[in-house]
Structures are given as C-alpha cells and as structure tokens.
Protein backbone atom coordinates (compact mmCIF):
# COMPACT_ATOMS: atom_id res chain seq x y z
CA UNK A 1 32.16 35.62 25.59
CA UNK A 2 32.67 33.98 28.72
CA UNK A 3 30.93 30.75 27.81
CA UNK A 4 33.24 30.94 24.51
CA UNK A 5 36.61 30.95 27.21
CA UNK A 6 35.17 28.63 29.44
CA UNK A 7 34.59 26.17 26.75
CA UNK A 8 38.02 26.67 24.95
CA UNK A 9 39.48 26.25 28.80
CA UNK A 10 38.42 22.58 28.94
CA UNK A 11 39.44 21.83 25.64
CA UNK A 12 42.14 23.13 26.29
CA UNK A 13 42.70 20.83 29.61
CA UNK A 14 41.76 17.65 27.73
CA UNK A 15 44.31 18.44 25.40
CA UNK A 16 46.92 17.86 27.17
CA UNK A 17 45.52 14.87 29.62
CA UNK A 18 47.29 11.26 28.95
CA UNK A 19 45.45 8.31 29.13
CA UNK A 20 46.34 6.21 31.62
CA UNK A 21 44.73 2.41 32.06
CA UNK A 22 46.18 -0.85 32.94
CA UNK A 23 46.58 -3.23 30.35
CA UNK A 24 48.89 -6.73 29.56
CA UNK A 25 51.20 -5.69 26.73
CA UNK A 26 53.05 -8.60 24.67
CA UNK A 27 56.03 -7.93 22.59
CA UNK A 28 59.87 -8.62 22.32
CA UNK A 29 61.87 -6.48 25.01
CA UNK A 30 64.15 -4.91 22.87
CA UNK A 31 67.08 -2.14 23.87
CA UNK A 32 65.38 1.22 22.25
CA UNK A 33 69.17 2.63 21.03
CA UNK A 34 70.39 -0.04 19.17
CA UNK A 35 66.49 -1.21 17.54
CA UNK A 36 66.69 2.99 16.54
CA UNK A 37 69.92 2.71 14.96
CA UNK A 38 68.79 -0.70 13.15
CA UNK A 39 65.29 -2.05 13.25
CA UNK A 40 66.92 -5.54 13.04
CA UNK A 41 68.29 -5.21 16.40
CA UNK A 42 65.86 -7.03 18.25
CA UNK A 43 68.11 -9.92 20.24
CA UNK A 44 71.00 -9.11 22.28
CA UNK A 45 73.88 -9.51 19.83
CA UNK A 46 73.93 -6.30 17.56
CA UNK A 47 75.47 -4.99 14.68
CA UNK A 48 77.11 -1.99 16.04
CA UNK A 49 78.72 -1.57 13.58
CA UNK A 50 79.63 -5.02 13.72
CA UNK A 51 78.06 -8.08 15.51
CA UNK A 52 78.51 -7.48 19.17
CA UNK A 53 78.16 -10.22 21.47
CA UNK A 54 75.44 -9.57 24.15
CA UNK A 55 75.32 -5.47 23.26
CA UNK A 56 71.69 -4.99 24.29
CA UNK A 57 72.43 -6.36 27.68
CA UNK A 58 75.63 -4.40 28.73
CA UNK A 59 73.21 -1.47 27.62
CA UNK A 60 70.75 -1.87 29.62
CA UNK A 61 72.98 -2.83 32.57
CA UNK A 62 73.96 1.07 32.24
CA UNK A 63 70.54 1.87 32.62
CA UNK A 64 69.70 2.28 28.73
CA UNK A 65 66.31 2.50 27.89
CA UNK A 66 64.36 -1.17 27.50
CA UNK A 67 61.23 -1.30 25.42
CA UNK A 68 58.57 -3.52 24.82
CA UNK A 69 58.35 -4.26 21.22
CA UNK A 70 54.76 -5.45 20.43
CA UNK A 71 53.95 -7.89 16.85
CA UNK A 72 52.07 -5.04 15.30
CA UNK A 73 55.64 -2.65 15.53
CA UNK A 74 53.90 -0.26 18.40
CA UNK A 75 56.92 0.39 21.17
CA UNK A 76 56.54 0.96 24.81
CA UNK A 77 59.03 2.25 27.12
CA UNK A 78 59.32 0.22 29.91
CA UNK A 79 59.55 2.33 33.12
CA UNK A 80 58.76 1.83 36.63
CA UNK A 81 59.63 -0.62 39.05
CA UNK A 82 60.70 -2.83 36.59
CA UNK A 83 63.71 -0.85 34.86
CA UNK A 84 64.78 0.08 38.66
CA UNK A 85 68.25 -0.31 39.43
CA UNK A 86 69.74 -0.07 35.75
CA UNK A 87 67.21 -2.77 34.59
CA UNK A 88 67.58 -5.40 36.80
CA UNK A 89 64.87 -7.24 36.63
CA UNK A 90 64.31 -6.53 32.46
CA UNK A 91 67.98 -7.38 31.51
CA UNK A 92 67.58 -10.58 31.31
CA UNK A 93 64.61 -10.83 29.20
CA UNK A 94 66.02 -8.93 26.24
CA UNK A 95 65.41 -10.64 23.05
CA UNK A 96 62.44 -12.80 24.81
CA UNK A 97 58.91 -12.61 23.97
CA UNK A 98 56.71 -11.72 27.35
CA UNK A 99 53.86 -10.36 28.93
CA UNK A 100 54.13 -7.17 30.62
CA UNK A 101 51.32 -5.63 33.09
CA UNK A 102 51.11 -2.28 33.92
CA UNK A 103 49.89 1.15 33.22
CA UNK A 104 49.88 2.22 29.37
CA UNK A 105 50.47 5.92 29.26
CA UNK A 106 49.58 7.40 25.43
CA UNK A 107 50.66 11.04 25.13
CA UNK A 108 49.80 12.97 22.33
CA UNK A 109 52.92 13.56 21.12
CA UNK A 110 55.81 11.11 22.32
CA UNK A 111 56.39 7.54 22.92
CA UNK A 112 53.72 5.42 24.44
CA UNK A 113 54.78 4.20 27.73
CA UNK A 114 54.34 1.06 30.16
CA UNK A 115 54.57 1.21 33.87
CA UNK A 116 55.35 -1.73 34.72
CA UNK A 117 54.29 -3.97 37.86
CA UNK A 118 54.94 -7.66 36.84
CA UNK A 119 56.58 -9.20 33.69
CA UNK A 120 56.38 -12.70 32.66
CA UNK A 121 58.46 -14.80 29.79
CA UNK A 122 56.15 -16.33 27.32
CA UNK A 123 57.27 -19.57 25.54
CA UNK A 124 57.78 -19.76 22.00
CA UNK A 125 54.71 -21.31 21.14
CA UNK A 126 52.56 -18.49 22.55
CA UNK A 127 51.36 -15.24 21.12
C-alpha cells in the first residue's frame, strides 16, 4: 500500500511540473485581445469594430498582452523583461515578423509562454 501512494505521489508531482527550456521562437508579434476577437488582426490597424489606425500599439502601450504568433498558428505570451514597462521594447515590433529567445514554458492546461531575453526583427525574406 505504501509503494501504491508513493508511486501515485510522483505522478502526481510530474503532473503538474511545466517544462521549461530555452528555445528561438519565430512568429508575428501580434496584440492577443484584438487577434482573439478577430484572427485577422495580426498588424496594428484593427477592425474594432471598424479599422482603427495603429490599435494594437496604443494596446500594448497600456500594458495589453503581446504574443508571439508563430507560422504553424501556436501563440506565445510574451512575458519577461521584454513586455516590462507596458511593452516597451515589444511595441514597436507589432505586426513584424522576428525572432524571439527565451524560455518556452508549456503548461498543461493554459497558454504556452515565452520569457523573453532578446528579440530581433527578421526581414521579409526570412522564415
């Protein structure tokens, strides 16, 4: 019986561990509120409910949530130094493709998450 607890324990444990690992994540940095509303929101001029001129930008100056937005549809929430002081460093980016490296959490249940260190603008012509 106690071998039967013990084992269900460390399930139990690794159940509920995240992994962590550092990785370079490409994608389109996207503001998460208006892409949820409309998956067509991707740039910085939204339809909210009409086309508003750089909407994704004054969000994220507020401190609205910035993702990463990868090709394959996967979305990361960008947290960490980067999206310090209401996004100051990732406000600027939305609508680019870029690079993002950093430490990939993947809960269970929840969004996957990127804490990122150091962010870099691809050009068009890269993947």
């Amino acid at each position: 019986m106690k071998r039967t607890s013990a084992a269900l324990g460390v399930v139990l444990l690794f159940s509920f561990v995240v992994p962590v690992f550092a990785i370079d994540v490409t994608g389109t940095l996207i503001d998460l509120n208006c892409y949820m509303k409309d998956k067509s929101n991707t740039g910085v001029d939204h339809k909210m409910p009409q086309d508003t001129k750089d909407c994704a930008i004054a969000c994220a100056k507020m401190g609205n949530q910035v993702a990463l937005l990868t090709d394959s549809g996967e979305v990361y929430l960008v947290k960490g130094a980067l999206a310090e002081n209401n996004n100051a460093r990732l406000y600027r980016l939305l609508g680019s493709k870029v690079a993002v490296q950093g430490s990939v959490t993947i809960p269970a249940n929840g969004p996957k998450t990127i804490l990122g260190g150091a962010i870099k603008r691809l050009n068009a012509t890269q993947k």
